[in-house]
PDB file of N, CA and C in Angstrom:
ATOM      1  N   UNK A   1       0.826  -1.181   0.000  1.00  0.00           N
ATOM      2  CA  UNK A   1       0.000   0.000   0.000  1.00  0.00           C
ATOM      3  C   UNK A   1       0.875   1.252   0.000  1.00  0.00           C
ATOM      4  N   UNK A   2       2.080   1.107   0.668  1.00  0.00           N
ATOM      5  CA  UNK A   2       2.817   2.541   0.831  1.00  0.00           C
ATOM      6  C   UNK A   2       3.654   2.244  -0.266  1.00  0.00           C
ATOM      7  N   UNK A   3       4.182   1.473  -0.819  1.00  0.00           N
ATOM      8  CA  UNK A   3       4.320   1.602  -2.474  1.00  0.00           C
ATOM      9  C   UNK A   3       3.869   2.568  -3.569  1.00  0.00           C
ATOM     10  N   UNK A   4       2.004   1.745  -3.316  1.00  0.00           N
ATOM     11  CA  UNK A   4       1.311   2.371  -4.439  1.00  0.00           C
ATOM     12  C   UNK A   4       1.173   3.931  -4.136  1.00  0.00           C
ATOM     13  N   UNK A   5       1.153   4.073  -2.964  1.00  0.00           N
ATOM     14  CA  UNK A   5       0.728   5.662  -2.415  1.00  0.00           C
ATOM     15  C   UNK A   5       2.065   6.859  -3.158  1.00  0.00           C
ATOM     16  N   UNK A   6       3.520   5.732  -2.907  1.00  0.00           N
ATOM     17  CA  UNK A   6       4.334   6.482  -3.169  1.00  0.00           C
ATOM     18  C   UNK A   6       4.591   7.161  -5.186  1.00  0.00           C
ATOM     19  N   UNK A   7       4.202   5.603  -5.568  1.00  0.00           N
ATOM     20  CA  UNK A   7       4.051   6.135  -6.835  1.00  0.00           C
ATOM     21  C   UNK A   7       3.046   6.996  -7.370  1.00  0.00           C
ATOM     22  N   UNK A   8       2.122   7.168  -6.705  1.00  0.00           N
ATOM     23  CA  UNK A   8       1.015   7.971  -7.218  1.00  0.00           C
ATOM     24  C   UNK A   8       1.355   9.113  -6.397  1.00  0.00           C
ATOM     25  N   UNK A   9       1.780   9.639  -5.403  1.00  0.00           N
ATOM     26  CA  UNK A   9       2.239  11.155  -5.216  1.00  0.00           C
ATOM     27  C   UNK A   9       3.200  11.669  -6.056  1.00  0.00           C
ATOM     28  N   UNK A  10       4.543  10.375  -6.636  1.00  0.00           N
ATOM     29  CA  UNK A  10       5.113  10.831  -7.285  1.00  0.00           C
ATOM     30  C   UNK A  10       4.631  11.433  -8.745  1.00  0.00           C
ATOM     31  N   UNK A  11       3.768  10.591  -9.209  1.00  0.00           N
ATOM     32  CA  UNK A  11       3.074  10.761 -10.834  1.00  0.00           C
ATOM     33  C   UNK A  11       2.327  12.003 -10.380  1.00  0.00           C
ATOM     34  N   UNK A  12       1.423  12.676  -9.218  1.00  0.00           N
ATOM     35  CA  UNK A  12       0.717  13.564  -9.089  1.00  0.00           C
ATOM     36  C   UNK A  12       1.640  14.935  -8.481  1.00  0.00           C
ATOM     37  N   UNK A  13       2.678  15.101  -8.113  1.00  0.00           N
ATOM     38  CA  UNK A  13       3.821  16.334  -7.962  1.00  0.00           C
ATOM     39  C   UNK A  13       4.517  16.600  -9.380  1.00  0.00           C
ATOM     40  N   UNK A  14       4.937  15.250  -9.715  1.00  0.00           N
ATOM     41  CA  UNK A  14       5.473  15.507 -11.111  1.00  0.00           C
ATOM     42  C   UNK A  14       4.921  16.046 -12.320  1.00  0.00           C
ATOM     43  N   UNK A  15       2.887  16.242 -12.309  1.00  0.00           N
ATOM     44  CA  UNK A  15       2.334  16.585 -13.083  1.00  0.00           C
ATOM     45  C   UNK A  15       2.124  18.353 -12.503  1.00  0.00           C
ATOM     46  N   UNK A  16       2.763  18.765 -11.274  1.00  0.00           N
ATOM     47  CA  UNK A  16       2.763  20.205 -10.890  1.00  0.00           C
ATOM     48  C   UNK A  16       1.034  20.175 -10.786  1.00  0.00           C
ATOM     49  N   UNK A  17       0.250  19.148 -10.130  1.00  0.00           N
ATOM     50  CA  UNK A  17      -1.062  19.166  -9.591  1.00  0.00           C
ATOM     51  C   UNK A  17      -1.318  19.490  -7.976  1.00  0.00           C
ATOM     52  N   UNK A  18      -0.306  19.948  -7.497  1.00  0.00           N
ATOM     53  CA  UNK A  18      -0.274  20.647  -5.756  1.00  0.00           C
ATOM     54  C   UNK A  18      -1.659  21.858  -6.115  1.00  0.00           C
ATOM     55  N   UNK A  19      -1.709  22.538  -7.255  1.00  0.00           N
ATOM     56  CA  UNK A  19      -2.650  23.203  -7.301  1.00  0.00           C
ATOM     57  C   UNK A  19      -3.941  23.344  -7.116  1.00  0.00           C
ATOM     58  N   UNK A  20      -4.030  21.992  -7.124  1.00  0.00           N
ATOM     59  CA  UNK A  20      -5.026  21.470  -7.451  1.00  0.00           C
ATOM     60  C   UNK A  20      -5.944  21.207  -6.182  1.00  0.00           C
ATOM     61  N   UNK A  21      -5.357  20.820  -4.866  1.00  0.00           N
ATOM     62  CA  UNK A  21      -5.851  21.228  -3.974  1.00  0.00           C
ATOM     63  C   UNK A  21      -7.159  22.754  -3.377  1.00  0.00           C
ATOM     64  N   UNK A  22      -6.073  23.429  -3.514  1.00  0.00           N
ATOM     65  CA  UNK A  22      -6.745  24.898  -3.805  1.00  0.00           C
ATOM     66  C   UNK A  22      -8.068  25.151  -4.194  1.00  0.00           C
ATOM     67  N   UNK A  23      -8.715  24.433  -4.908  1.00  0.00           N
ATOM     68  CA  UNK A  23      -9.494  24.541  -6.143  1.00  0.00           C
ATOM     69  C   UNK A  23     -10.429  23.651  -5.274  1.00  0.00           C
ATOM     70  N   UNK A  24     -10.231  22.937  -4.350  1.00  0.00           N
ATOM     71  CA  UNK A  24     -11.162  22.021  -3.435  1.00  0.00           C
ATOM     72  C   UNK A  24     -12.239  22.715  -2.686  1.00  0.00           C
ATOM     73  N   UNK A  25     -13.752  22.521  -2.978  1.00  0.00           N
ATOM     74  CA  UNK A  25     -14.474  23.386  -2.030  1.00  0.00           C
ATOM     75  C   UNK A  25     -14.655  22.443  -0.608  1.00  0.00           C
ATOM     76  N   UNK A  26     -15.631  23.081   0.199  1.00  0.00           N
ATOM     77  CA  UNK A  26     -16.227  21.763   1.191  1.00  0.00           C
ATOM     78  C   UNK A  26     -16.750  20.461   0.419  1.00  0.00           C
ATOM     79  N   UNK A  27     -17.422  20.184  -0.212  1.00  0.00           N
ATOM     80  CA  UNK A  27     -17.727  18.848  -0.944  1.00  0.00           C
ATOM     81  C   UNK A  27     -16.867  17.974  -1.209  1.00  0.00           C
ATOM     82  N   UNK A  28     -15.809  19.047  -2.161  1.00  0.00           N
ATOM     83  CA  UNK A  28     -14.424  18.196  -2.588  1.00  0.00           C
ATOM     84  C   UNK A  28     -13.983  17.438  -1.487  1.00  0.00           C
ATOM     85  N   UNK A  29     -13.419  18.577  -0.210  1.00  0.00           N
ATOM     86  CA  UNK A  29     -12.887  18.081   0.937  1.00  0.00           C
ATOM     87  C   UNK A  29     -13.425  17.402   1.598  1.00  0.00           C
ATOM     88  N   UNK A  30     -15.067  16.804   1.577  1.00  0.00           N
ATOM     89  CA  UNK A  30     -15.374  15.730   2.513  1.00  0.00           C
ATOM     90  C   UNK A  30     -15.239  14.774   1.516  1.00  0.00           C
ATOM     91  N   UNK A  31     -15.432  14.807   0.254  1.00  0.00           N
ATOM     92  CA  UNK A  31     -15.641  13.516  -0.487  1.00  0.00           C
ATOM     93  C   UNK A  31     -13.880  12.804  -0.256  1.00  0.00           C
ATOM     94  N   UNK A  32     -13.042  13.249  -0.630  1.00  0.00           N
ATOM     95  CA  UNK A  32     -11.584  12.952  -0.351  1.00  0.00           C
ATOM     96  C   UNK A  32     -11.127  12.060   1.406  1.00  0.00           C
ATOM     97  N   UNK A  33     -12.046  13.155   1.948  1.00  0.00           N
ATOM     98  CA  UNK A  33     -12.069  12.204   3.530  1.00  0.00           C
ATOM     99  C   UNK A  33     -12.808  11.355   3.476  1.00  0.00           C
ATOM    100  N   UNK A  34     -14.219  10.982   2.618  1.00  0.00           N
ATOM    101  CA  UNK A  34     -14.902   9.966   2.495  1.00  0.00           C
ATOM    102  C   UNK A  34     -13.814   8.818   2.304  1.00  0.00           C
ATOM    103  N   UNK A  35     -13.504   8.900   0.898  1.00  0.00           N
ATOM    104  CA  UNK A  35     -12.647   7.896   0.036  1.00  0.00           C
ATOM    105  C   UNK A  35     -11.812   7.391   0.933  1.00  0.00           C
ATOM    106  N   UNK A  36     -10.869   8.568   1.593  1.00  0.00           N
ATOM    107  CA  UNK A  36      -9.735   7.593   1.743  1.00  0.00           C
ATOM    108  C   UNK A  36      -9.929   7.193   3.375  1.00  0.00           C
ATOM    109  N   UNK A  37     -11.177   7.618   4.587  1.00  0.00           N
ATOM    110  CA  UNK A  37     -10.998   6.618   5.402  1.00  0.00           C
ATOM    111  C   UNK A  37     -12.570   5.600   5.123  1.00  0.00           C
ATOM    112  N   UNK A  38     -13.420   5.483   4.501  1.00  0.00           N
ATOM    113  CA  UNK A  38     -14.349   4.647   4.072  1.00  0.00           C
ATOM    114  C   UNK A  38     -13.847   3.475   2.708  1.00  0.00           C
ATOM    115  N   UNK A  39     -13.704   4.537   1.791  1.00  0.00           N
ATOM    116  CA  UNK A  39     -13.453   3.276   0.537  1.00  0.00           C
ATOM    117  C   UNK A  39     -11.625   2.882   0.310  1.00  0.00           C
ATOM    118  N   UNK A  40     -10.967   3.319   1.496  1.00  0.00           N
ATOM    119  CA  UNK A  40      -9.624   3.054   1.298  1.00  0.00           C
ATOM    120  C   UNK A  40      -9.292   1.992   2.516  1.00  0.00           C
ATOM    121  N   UNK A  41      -9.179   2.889   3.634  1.00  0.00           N
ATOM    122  CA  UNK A  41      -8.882   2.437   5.146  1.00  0.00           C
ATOM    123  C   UNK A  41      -9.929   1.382   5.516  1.00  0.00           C
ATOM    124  N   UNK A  42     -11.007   2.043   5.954  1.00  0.00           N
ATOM    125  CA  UNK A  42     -12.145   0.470   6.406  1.00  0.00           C
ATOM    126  C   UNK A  42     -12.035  -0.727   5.269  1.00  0.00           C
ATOM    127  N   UNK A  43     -11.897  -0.652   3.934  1.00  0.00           N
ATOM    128  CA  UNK A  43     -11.634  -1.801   2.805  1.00  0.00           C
ATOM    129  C   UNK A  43     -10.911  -2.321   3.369  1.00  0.00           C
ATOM    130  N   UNK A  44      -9.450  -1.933   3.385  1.00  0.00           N
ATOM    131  CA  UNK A  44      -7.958  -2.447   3.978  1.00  0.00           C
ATOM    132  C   UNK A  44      -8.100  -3.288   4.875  1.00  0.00           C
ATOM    133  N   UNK A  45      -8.782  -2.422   6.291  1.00  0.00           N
ATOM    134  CA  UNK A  45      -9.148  -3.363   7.196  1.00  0.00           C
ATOM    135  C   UNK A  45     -10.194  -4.821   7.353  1.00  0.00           C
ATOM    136  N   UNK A  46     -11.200  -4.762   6.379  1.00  0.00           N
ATOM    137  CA  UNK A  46     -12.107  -5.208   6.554  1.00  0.00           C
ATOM    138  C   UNK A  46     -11.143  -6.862   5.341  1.00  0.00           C
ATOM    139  N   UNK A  47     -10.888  -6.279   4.628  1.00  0.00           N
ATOM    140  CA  UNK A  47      -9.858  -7.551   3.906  1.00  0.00           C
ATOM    141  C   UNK A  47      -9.167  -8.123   4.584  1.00  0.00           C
ATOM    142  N   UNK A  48      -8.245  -7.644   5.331  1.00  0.00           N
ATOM    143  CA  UNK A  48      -7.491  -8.594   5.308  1.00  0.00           C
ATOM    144  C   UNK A  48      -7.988  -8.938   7.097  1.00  0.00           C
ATOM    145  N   UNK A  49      -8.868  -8.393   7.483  1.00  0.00           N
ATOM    146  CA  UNK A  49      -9.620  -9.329   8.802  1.00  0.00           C
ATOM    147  C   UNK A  49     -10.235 -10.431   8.175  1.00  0.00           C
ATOM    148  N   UNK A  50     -10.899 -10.308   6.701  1.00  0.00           N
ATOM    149  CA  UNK A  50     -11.102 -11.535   6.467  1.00  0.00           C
ATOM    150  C   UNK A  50     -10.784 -12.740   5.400  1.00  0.00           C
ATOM    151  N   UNK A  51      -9.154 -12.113   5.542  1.00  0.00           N
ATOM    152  CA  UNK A  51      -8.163 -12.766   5.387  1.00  0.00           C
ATOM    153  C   UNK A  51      -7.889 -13.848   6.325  1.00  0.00           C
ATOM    154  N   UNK A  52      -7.989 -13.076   7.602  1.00  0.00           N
ATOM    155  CA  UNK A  52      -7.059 -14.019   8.661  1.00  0.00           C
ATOM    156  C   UNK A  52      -8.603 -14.826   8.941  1.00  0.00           C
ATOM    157  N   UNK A  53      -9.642 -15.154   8.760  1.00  0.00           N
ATOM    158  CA  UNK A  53     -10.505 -15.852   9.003  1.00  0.00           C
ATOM    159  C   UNK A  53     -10.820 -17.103   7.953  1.00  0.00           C
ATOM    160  N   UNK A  54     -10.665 -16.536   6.631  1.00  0.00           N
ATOM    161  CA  UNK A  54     -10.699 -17.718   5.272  1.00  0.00           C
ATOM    162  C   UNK A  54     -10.059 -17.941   5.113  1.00  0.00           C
ATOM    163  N   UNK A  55      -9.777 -18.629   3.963  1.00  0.00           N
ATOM    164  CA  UNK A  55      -8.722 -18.973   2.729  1.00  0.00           C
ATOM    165  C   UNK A  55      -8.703 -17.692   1.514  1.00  0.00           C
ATOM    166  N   UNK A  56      -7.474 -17.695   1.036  1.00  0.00           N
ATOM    167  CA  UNK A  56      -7.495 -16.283   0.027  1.00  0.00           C
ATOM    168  C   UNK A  56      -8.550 -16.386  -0.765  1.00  0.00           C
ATOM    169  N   UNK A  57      -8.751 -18.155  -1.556  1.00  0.00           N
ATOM    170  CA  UNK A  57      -9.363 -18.261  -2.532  1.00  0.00           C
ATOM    171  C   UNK A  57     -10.797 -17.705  -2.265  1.00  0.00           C
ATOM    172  N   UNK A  58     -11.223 -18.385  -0.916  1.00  0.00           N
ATOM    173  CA  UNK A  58     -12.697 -18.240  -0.409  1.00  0.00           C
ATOM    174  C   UNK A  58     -12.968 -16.700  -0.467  1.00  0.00           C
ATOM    175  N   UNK A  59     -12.210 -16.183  -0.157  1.00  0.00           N
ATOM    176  CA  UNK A  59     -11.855 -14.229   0.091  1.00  0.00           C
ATOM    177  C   UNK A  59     -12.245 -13.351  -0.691  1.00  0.00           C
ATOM    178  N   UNK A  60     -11.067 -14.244  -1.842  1.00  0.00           N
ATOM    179  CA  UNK A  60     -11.255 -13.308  -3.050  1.00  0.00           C
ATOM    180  C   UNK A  60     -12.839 -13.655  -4.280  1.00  0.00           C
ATOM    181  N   UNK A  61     -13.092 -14.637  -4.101  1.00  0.00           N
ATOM    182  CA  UNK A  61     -14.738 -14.373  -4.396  1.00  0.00           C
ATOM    183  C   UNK A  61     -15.740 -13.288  -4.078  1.00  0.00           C
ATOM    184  N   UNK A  62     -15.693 -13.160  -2.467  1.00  0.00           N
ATOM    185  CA  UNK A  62     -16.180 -11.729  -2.027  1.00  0.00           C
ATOM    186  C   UNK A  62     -15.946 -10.353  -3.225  1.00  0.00           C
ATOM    187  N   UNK A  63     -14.689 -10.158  -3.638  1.00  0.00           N
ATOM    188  CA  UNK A  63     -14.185  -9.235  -4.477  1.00  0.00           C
ATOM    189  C   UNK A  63     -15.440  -9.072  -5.709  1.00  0.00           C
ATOM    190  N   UNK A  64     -15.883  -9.915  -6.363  1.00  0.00           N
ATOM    191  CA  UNK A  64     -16.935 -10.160  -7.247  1.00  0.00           C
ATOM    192  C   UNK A  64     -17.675  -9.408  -6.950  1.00  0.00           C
ATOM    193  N   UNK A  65     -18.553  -9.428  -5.465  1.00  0.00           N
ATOM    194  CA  UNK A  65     -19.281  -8.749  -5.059  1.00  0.00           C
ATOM    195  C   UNK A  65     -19.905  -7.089  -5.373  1.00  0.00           C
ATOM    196  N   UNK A  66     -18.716  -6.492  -5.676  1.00  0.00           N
ATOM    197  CA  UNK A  66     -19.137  -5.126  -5.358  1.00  0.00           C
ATOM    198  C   UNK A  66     -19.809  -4.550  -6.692  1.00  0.00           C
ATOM    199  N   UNK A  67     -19.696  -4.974  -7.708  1.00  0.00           N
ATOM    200  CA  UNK A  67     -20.511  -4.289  -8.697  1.00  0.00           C
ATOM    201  C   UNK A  67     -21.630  -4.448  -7.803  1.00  0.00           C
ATOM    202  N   UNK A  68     -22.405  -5.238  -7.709  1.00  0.00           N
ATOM    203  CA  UNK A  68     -23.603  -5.754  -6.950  1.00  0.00           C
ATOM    204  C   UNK A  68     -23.677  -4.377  -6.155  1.00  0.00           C
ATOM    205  N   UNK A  69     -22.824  -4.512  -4.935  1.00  0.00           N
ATOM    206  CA  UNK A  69     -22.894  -3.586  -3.920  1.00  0.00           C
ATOM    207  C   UNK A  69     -22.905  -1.775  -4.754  1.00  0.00           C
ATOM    208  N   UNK A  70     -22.282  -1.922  -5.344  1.00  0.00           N
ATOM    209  CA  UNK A  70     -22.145  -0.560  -6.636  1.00  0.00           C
ATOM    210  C   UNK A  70     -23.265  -0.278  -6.828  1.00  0.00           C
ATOM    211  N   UNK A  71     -24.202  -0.994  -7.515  1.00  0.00           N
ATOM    212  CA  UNK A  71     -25.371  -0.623  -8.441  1.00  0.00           C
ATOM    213  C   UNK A  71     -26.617  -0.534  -7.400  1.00  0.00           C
ATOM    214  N   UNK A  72     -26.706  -1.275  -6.105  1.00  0.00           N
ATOM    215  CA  UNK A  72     -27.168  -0.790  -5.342  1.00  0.00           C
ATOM    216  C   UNK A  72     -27.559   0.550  -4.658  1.00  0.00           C
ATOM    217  N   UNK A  73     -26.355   0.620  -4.136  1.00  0.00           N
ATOM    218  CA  UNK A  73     -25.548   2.190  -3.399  1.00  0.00           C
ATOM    219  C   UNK A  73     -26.237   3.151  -4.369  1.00  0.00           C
ATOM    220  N   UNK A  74     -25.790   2.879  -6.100  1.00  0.00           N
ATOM    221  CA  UNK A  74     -26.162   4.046  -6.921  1.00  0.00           C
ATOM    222  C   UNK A  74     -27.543   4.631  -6.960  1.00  0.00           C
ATOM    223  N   UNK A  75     -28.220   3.061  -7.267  1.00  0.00           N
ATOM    224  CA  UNK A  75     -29.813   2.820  -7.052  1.00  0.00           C
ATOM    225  C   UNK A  75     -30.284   3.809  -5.603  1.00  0.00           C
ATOM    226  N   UNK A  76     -29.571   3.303  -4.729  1.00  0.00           N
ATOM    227  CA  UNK A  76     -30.118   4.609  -3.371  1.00  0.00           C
ATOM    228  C   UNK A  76     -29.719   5.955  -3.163  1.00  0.00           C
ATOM    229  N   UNK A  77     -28.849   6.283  -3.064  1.00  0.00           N
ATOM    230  CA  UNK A  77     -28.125   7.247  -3.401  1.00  0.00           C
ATOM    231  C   UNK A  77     -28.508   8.196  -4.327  1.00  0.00           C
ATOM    232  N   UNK A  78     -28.022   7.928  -5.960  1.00  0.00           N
ATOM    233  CA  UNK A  78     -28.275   8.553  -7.001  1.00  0.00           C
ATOM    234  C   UNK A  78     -29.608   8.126  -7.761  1.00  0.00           C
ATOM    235  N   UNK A  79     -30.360   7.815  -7.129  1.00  0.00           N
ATOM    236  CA  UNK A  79     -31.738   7.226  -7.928  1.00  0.00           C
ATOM    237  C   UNK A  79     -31.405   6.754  -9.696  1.00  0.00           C
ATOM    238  N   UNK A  80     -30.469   6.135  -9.453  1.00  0.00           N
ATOM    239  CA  UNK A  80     -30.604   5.138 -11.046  1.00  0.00           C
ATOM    240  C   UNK A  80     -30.959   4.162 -11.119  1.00  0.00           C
ATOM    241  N   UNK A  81     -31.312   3.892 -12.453  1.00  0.00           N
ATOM    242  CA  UNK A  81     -32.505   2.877 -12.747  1.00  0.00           C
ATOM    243  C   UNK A  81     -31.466   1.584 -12.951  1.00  0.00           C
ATOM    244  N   UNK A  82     -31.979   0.854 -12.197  1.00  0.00           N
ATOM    245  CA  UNK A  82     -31.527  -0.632 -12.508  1.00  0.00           C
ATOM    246  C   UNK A  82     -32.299  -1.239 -13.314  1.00  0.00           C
ATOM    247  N   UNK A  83     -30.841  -1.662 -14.382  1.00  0.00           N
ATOM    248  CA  UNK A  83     -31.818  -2.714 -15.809  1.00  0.00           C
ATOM    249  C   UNK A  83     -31.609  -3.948 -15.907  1.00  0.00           C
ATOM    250  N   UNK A  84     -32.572  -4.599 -16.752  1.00  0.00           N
ATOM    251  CA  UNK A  84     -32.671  -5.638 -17.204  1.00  0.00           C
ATOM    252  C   UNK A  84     -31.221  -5.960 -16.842  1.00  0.00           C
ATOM    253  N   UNK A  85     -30.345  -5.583 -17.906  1.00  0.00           N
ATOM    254  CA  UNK A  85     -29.389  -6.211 -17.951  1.00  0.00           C
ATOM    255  C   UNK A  85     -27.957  -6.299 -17.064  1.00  0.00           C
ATOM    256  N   UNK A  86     -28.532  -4.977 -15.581  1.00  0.00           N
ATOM    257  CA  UNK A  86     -27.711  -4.974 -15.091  1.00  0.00           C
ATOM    258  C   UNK A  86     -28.221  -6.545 -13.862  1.00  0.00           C
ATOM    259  N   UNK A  87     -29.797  -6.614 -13.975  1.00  0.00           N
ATOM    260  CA  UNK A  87     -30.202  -7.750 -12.879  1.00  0.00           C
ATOM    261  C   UNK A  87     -29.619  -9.081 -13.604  1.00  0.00           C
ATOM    262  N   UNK A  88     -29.479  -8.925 -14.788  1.00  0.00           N
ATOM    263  CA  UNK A  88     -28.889  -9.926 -15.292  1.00  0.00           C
ATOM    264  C   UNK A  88     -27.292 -10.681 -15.091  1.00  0.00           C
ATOM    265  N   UNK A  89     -26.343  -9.231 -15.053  1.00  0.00           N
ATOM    266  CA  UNK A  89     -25.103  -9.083 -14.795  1.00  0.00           C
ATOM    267  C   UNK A  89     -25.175  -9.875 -13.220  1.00  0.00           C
ATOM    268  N   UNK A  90     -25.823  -8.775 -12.524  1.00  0.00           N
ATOM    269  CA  UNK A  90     -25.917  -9.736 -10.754  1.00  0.00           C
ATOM    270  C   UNK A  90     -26.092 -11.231 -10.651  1.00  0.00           C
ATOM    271  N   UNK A  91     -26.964 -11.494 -11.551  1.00  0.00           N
ATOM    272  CA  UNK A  91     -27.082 -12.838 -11.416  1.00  0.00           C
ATOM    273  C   UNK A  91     -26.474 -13.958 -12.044  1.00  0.00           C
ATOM    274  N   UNK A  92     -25.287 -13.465 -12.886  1.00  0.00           N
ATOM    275  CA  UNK A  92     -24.462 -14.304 -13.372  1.00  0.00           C
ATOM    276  C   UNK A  92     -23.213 -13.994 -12.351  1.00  0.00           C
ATOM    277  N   UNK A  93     -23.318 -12.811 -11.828  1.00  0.00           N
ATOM    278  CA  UNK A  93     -22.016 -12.910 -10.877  1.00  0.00           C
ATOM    279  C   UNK A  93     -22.309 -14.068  -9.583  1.00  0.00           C
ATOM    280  N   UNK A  94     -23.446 -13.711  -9.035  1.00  0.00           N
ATOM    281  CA  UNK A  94     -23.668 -14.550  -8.001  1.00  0.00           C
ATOM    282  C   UNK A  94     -23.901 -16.640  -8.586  1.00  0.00           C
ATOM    283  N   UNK A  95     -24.226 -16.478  -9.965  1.00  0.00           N
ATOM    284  CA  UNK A  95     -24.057 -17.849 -10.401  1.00  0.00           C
ATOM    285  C   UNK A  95     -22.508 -18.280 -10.209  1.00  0.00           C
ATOM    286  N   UNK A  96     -21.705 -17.283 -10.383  1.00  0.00           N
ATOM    287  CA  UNK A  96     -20.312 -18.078 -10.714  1.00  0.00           C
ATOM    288  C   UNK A  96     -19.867 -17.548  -9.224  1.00  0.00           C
ATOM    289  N   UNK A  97     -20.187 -16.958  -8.355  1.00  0.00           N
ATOM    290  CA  UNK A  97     -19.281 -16.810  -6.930  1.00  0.00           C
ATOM    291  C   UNK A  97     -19.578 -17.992  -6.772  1.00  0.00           C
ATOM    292  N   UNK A  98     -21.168 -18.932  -6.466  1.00  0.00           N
ATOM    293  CA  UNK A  98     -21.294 -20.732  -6.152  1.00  0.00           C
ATOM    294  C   UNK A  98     -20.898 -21.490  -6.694  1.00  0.00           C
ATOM    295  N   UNK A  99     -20.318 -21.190  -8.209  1.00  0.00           N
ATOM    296  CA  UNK A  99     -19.973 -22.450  -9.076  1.00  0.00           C
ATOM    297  C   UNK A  99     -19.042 -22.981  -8.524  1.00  0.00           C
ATOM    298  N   UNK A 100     -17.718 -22.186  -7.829  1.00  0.00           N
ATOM    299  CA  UNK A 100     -16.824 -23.208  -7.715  1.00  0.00           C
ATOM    300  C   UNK A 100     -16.697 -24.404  -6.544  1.00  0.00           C
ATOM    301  N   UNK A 101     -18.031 -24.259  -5.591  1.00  0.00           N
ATOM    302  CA  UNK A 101     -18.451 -24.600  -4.426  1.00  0.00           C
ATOM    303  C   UNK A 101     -18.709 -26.125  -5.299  1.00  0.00           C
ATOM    304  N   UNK A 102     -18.978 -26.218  -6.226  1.00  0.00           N
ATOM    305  CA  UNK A 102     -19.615 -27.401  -6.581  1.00  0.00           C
ATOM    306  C   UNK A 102     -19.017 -27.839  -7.963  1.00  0.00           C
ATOM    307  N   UNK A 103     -18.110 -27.396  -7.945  1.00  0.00           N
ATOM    308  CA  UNK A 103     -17.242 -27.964  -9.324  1.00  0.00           C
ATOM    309  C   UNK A 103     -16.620 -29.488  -8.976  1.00  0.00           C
ATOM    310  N   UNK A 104     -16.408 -30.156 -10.215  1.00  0.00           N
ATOM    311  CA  UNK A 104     -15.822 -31.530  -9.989  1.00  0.00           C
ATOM    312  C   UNK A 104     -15.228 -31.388 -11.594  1.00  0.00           C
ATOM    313  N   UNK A 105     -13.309 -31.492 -11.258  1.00  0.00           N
ATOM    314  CA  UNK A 105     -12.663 -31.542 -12.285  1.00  0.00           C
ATOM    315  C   UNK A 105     -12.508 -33.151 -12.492  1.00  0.00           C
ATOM    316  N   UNK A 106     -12.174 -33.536 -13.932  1.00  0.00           N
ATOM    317  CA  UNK A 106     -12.344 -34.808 -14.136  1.00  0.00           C
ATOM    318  C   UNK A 106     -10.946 -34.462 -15.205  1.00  0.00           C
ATOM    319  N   UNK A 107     -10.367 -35.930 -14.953  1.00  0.00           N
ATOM    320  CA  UNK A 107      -9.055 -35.846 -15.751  1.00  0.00           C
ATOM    321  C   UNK A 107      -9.327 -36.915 -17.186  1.00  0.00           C
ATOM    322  N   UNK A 108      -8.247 -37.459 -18.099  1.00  0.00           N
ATOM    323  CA  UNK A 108      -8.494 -38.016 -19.377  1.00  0.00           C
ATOM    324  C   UNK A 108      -8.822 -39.815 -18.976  1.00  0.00           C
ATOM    325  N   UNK A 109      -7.947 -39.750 -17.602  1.00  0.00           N
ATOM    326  CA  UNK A 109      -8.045 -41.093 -17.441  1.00  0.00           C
ATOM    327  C   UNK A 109      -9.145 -41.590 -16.458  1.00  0.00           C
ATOM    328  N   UNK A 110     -10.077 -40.963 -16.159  1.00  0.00           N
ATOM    329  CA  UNK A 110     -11.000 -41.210 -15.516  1.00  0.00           C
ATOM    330  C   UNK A 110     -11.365 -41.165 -14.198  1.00  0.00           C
ATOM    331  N   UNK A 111     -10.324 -40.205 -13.655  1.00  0.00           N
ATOM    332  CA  UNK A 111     -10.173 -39.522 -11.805  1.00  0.00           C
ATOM    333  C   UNK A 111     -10.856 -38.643 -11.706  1.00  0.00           C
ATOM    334  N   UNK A 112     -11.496 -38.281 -10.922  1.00  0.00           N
ATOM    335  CA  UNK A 112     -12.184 -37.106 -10.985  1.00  0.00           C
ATOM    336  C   UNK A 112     -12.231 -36.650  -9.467  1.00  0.00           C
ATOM    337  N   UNK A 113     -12.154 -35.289  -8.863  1.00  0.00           N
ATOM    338  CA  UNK A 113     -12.310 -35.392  -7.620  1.00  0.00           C
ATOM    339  C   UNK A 113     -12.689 -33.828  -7.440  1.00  0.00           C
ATOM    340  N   UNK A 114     -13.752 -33.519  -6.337  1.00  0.00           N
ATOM    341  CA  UNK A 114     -14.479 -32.621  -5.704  1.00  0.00           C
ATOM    342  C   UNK A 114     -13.781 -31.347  -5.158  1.00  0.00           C
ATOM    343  N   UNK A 115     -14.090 -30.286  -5.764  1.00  0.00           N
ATOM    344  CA  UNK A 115     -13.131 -29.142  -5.117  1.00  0.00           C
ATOM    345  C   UNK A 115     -14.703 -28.735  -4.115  1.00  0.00           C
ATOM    346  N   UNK A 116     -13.976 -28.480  -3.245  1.00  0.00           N
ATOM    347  CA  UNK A 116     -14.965 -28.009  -1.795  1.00  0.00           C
ATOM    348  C   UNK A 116     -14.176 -26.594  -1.412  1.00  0.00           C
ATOM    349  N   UNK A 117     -14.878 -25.129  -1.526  1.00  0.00           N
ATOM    350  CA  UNK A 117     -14.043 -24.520  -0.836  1.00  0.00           C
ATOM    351  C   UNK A 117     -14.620 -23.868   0.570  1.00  0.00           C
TER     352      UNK A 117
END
């Protein structure tokens, strides 16, 4: 994380965007405190707590999730219309977060065995 932070202050000084601050009203400045202790910090935390509780694999399925959680939020929030094809999108995501719960790979010679995660 303090990697990525570092390269992206560097790419954002090097573009002479310090100005850019300035130009921030109240909105700007809460939305920025939104982001980075809601959709930055609580994320961070909330991963890798349930990290130390699963398996990565089991984990990173969750990740799938958030369009879902996205189009929701927007739906309340910004009153947009959820479509056809976005209920559609949800429901192929949530088809394939279970698929692998119940997959059975099968080999040429006739083994086959149960992934359980």
């Amino acid at each position: 994380m303090t990697i990525g932070w570092l390269i992206i202050t560097a790419a954002f000084i090097s573009n002479n965007s310090l100005g850019e601050f300035g130009k921030l009203d109240v909105h700007g400045w809460i939305a920025m405190v939104f982001l980075g202790i809601f959709c930055a910090g609580l994320a961070y935390i909330a991963w890798f707590d349930a990290l130390s509780q699963l398996p990565a694999a089991q984990t990173g399925a969750f990740l799938f999730i958030e369009p879902l959680a996205s189009m929701a939020v927007a739906a309340i929030v910004l009153n947009e219309q959820i479509t056809l094809v976005s209920v559609f999108g949800g429901a192929v995501i949530l088809y394939t977060i279970g698929m692998p719960s119940s997959m059975t790979i099968r080999y040429s010679r006739g083994i086959s065995f149960r992934i359980k995660l």
